[in-house]
C-alpha atoms as a PDB file:
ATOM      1  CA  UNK A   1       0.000   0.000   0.000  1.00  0.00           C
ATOM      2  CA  UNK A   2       3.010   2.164  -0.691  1.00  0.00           C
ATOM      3  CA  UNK A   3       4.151   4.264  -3.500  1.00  0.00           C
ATOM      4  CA  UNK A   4       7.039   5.813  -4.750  1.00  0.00           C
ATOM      5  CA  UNK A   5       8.700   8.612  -7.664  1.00  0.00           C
ATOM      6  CA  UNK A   6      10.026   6.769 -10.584  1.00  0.00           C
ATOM      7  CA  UNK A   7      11.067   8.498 -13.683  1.00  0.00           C
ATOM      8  CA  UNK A   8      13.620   9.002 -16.608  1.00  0.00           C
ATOM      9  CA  UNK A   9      16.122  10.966 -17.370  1.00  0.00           C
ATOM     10  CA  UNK A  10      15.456  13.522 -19.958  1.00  0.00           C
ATOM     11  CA  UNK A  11      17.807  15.254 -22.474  1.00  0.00           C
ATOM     12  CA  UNK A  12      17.384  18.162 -20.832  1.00  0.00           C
ATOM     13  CA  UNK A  13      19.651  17.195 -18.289  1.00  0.00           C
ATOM     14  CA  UNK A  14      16.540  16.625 -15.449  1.00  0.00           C
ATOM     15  CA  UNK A  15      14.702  13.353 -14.692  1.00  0.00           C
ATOM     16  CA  UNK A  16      10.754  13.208 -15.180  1.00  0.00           C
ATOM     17  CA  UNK A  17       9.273  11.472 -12.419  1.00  0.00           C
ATOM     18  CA  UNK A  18       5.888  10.306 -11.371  1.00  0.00           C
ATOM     19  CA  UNK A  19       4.240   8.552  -8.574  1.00  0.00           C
ATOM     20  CA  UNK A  20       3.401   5.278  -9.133  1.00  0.00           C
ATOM     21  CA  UNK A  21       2.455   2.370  -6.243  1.00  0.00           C
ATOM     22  CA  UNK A  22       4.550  -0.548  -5.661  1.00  0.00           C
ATOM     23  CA  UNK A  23       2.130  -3.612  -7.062  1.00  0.00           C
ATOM     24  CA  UNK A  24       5.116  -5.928  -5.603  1.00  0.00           C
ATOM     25  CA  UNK A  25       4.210  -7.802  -2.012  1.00  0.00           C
ATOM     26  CA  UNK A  26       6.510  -6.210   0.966  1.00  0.00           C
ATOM     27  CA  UNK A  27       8.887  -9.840   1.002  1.00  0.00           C
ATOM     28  CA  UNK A  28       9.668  -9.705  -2.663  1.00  0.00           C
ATOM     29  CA  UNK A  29      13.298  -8.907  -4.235  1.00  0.00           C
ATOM     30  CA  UNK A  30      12.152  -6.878  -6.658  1.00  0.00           C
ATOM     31  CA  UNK A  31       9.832  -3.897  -7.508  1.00  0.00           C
ATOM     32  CA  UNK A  32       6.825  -4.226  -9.646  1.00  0.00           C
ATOM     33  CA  UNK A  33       4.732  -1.686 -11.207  1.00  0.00           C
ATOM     34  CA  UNK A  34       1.288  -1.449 -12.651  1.00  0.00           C
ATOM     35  CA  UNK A  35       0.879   1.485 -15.737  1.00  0.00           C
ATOM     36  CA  UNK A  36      -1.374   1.821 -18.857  1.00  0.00           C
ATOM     37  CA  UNK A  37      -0.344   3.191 -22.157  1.00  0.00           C
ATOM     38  CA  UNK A  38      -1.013   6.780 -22.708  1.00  0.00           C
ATOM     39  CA  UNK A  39       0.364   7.418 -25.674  1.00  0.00           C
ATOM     40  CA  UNK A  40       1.073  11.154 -24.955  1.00  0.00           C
ATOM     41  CA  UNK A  41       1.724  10.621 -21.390  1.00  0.00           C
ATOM     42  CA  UNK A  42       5.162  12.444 -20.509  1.00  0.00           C
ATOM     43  CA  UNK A  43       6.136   9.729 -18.950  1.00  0.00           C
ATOM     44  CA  UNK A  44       4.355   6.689 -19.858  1.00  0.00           C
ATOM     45  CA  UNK A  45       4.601   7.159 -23.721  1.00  0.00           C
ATOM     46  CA  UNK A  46       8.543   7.018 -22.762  1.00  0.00           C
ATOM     47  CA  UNK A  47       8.405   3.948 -20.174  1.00  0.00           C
ATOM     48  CA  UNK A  48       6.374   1.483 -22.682  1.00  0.00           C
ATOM     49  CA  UNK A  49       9.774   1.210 -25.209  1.00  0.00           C
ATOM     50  CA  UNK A  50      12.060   0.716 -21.775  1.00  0.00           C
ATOM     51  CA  UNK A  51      13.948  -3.029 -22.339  1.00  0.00           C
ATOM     52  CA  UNK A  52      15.466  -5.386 -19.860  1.00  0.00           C
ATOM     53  CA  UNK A  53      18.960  -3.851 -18.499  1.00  0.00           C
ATOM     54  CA  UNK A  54      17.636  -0.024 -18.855  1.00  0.00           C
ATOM     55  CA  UNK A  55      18.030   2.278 -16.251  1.00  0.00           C
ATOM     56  CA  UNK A  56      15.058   4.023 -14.484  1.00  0.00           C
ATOM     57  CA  UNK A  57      15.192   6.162 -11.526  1.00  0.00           C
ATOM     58  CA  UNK A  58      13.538   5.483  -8.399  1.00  0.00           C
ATOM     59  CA  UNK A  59      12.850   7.619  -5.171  1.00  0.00           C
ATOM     60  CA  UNK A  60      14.369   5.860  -2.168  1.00  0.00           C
ATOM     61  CA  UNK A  61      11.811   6.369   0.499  1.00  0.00           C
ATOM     62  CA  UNK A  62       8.229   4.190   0.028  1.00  0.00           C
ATOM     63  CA  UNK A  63       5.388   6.090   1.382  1.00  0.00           C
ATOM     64  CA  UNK A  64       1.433   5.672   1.430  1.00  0.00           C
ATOM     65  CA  UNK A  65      -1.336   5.513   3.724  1.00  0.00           C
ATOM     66  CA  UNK A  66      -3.055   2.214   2.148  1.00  0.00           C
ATOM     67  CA  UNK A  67      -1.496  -0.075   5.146  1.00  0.00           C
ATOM     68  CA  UNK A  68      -2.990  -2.567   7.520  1.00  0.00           C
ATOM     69  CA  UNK A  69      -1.954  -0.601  10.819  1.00  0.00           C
ATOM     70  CA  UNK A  70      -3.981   2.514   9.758  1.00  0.00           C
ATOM     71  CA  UNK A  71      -7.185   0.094   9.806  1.00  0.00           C
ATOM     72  CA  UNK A  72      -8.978  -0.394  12.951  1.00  0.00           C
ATOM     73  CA  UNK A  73     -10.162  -4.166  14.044  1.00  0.00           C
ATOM     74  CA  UNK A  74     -12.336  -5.940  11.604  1.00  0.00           C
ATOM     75  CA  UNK A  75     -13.711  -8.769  10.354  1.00  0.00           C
ATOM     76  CA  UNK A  76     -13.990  -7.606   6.347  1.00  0.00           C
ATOM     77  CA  UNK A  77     -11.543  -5.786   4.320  1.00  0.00           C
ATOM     78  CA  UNK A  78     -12.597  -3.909   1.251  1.00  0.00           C
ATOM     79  CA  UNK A  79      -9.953  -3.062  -0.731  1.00  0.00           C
ATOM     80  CA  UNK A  80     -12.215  -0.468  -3.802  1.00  0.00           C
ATOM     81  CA  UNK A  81      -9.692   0.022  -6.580  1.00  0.00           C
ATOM     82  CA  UNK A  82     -10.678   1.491 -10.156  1.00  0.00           C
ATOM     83  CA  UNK A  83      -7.975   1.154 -13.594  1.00  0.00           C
ATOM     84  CA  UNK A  84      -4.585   1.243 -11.707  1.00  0.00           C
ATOM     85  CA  UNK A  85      -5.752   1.903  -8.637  1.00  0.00           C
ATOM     86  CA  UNK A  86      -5.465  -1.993  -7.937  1.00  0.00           C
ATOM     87  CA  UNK A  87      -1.479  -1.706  -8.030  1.00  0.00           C
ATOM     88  CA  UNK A  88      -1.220  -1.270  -3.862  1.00  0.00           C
ATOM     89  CA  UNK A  89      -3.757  -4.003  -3.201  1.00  0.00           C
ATOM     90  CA  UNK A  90      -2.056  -6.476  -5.516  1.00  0.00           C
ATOM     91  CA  UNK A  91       0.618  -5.995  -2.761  1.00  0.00           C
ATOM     92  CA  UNK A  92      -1.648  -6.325   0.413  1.00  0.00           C
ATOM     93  CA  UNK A  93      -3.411  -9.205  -1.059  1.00  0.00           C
ATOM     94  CA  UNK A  94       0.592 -11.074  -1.484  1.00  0.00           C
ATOM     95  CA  UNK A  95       0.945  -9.948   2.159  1.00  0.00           C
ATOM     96  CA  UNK A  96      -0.265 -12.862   4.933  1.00  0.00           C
ATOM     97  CA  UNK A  97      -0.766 -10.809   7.523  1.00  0.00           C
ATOM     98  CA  UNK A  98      -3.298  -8.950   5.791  1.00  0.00           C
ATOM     99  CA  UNK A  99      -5.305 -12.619   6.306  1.00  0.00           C
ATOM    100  CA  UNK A 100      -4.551 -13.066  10.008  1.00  0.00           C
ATOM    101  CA  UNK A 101      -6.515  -9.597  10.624  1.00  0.00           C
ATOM    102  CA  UNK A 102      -9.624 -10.288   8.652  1.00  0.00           C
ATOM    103  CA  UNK A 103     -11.812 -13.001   8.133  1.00  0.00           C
ATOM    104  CA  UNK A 104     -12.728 -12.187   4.818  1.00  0.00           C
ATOM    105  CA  UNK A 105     -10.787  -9.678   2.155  1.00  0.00           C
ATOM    106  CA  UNK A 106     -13.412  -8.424  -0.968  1.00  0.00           C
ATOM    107  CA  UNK A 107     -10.933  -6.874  -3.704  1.00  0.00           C
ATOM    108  CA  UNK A 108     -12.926  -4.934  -6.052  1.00  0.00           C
ATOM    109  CA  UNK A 109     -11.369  -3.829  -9.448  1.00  0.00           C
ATOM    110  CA  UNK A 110     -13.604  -1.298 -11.674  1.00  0.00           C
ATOM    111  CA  UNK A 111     -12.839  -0.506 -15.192  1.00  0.00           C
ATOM    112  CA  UNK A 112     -14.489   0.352 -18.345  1.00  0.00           C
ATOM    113  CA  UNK A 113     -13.653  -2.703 -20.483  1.00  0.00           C
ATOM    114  CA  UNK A 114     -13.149  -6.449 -20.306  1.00  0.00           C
ATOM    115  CA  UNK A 115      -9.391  -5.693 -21.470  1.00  0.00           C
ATOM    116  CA  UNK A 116      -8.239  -3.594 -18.975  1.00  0.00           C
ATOM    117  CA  UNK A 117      -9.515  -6.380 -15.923  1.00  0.00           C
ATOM    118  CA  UNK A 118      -5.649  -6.540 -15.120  1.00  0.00           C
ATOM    119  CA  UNK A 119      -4.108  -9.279 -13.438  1.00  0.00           C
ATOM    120  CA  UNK A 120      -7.375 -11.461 -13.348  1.00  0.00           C
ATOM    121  CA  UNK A 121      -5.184 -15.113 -14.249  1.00  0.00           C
ATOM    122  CA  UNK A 122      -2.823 -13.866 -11.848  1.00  0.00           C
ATOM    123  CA  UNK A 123      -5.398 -13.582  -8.639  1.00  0.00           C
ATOM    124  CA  UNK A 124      -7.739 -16.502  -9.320  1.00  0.00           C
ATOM    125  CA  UNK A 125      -4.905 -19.202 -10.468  1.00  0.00           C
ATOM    126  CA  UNK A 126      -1.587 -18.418  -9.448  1.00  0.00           C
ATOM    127  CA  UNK A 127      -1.603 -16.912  -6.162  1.00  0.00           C
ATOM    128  CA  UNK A 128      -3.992 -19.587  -4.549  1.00  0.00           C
ATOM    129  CA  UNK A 129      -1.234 -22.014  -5.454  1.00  0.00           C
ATOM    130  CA  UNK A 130       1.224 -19.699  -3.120  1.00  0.00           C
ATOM    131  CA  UNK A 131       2.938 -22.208  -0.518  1.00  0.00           C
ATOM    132  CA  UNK A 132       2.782 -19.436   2.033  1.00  0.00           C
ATOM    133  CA  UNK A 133      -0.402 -17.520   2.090  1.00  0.00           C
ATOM    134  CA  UNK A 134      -2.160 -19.582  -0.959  1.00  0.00           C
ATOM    135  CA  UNK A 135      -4.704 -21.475   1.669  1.00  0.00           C
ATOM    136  CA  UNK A 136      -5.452 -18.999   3.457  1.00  0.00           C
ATOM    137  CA  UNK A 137      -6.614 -16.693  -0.248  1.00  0.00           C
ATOM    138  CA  UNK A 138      -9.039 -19.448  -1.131  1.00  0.00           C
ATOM    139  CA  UNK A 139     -10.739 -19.369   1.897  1.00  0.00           C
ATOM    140  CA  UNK A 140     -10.565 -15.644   2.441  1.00  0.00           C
ATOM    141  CA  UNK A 141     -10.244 -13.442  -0.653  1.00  0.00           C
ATOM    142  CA  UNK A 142     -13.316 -12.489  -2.824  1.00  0.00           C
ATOM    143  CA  UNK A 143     -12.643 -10.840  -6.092  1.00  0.00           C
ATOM    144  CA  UNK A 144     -15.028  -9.120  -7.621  1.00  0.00           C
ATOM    145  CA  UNK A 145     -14.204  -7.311 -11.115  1.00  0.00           C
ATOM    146  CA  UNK A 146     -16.722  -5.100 -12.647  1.00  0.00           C
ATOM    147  CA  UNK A 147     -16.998  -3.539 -15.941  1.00  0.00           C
ATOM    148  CA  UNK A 148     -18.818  -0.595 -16.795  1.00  0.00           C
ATOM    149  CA  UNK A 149     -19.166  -0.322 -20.784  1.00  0.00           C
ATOM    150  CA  UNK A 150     -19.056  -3.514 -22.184  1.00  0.00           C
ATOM    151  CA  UNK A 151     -20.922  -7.175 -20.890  1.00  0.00           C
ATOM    152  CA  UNK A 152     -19.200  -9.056 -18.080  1.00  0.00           C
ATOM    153  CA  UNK A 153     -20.095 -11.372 -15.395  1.00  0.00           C
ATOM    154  CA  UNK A 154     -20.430  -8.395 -13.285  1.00  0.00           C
ATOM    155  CA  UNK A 155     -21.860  -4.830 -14.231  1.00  0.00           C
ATOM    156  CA  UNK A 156     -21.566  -0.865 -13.236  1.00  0.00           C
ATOM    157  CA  UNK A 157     -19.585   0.827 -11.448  1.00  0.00           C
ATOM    158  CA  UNK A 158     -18.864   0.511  -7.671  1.00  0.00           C
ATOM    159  CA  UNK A 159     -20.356   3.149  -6.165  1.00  0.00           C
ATOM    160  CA  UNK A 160     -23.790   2.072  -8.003  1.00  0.00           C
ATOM    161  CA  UNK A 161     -23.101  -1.585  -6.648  1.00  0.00           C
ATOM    162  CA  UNK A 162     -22.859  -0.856  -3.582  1.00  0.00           C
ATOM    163  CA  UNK A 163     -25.734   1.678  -3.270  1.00  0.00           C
ATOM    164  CA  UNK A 164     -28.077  -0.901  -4.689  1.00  0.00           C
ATOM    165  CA  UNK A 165     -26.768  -3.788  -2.388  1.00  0.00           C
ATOM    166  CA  UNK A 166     -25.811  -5.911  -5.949  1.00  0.00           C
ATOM    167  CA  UNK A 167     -22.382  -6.098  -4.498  1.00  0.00           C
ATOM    168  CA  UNK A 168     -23.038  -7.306  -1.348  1.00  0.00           C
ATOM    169  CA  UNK A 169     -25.384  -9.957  -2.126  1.00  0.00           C
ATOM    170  CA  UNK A 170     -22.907 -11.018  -5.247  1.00  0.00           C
ATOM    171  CA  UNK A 171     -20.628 -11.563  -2.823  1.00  0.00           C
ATOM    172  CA  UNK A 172     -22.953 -13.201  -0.129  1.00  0.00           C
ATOM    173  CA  UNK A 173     -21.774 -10.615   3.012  1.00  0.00           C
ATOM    174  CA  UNK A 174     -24.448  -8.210   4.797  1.00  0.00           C
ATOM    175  CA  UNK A 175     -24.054  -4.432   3.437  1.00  0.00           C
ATOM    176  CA  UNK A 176     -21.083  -2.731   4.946  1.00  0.00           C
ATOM    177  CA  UNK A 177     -21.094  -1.668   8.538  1.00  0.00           C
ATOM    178  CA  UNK A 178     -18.527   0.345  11.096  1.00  0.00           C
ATOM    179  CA  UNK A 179     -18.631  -2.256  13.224  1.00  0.00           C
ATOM    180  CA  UNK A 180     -17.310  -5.356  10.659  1.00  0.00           C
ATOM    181  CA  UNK A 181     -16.016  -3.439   7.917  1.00  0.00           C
ATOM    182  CA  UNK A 182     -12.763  -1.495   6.996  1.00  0.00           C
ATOM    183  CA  UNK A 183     -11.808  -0.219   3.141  1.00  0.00           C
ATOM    184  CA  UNK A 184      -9.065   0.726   1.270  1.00  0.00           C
ATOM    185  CA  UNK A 185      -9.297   2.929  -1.447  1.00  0.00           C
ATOM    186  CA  UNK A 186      -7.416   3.821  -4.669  1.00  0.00           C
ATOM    187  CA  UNK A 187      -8.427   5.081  -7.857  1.00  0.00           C
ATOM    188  CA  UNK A 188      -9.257   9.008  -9.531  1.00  0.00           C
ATOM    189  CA  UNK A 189     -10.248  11.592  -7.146  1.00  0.00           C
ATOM    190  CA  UNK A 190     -13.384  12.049  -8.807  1.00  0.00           C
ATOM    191  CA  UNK A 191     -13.933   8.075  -7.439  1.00  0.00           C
ATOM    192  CA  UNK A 192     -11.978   8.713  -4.650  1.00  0.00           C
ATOM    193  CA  UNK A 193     -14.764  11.373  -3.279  1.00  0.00           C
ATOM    194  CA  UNK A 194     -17.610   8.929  -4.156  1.00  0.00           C
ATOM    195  CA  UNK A 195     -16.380   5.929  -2.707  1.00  0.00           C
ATOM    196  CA  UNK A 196     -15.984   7.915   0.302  1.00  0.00           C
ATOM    197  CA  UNK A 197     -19.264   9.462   0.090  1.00  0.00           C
ATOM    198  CA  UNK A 198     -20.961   6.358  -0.239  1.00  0.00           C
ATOM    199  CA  UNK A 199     -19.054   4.679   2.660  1.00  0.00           C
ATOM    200  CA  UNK A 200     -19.902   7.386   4.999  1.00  0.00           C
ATOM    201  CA  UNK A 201     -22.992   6.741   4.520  1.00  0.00           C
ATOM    202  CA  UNK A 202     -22.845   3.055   5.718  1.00  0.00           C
ATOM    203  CA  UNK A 203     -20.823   5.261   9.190  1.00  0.00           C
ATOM    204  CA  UNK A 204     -17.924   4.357   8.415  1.00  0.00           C
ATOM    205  CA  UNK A 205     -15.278   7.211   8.994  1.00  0.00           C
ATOM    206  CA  UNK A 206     -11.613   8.040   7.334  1.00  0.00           C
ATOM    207  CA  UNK A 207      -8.200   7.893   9.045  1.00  0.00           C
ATOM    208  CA  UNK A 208      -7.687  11.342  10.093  1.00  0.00           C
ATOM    209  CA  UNK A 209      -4.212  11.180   9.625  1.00  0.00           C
ATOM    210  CA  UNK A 210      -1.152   8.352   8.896  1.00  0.00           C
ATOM    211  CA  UNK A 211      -0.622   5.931  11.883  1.00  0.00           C
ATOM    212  CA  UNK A 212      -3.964   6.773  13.292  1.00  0.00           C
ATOM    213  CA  UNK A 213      -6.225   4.475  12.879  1.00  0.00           C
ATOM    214  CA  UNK A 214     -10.246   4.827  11.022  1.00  0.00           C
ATOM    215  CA  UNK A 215     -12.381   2.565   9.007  1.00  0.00           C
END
């Protein structure tokens, strides 16, 4: 749930960076990033031609506020992610503590089309064959992709889904409480501020600051 600057050095003498989450879990040897193509993205229309052996640069200090100890006790944890928002819960769902803490861990991944569902194989058939953490993901984590613009298994965006209740009874849990429930959330702002809307209205309340605790 931690993010960092990475960027390129440009012929102007001065590195272009960005901040991008770390997709990688926290035991892992190496770093792994989630981006999409923008094809006149500063930075991105330069880091789609990168090849193995190229140098990038990379701040050296982690930071991010998407960790377990800045969640209160719970039994659920909703991790509500839209396009590349999902990079920092790729990592919490990799970590096994995050399954000692909850009973049950709902990752959520909206997007507009079936082709940008990232790392779908990934979640439902590799990691449950993990030798660490890979029995305790079958019989904890519930993914749930949805797709707004184009027919899928699941439908609409997240903020509808869970207004309605679809999500919760998809998923076969009660609708979100403060006294169960804790989320995560990563995506736009514009989602950002209606995720949060939406969960405030279920009482749940925001960590007022880093290392303090909320919902």
């Amino acid at each position: 749930g931690q993010f960092v600057m990475i960027g390129l050095q440009q012929p102007n003498g001065r590195p272009l960076m960005r901040a991008y989450s770390i997709a990688s879990p926290n035991w892992e040897e190496h770093l792994e990033f989630f981006s999409i193509k923008v094809p006149d993205g500063p930075l991105t229309s330069q880091l789609q031609h990168l090849k193995e052996g190229d140098e990038i640069i990379i701040s050296k200090k982690p930071t991010g506020t998407l960790v377990l100890d800045d969640l209160k006790p719970g039994k659920h944890l909703y991790l509500l992610s839209t396009g590349t928002g999902l990079a920092p819960f790729m990592s919490v769902i990799q970590d096994p503590e995050t399954y000692e803490r909850f009973e049950k861990v709902i990752l959520c991944h909206g997007v507009r089309y079936v082709n940008e569902v990232a790392y779908r194989e990934f979640i439902t058939e590799h990691l449950p064959q993990n030798e660490f953490f890979g029995e305790s993901l079958r019989d904890k984590l519930i993914y749930y992709p949805t797709v707004t613009r184009e027919p899928f298994e699941n439908e609409g965006r997240l903020t509808d889904l869970m207004r309605s209740g679809k999500l919760f009874s998809d998923i076969g849990l009660p609708p979100i409480n403060p006294q169960d429930d804790r989320a995560m959330l990563c995506g736009s702002p514009s989602m950002l501020d209606e995720t949060s809307e939406v969960l405030n209205s279920f009482g749940l309340t925001v960590s007022p600051r880093m290392r303090e605790p909320g919902d």
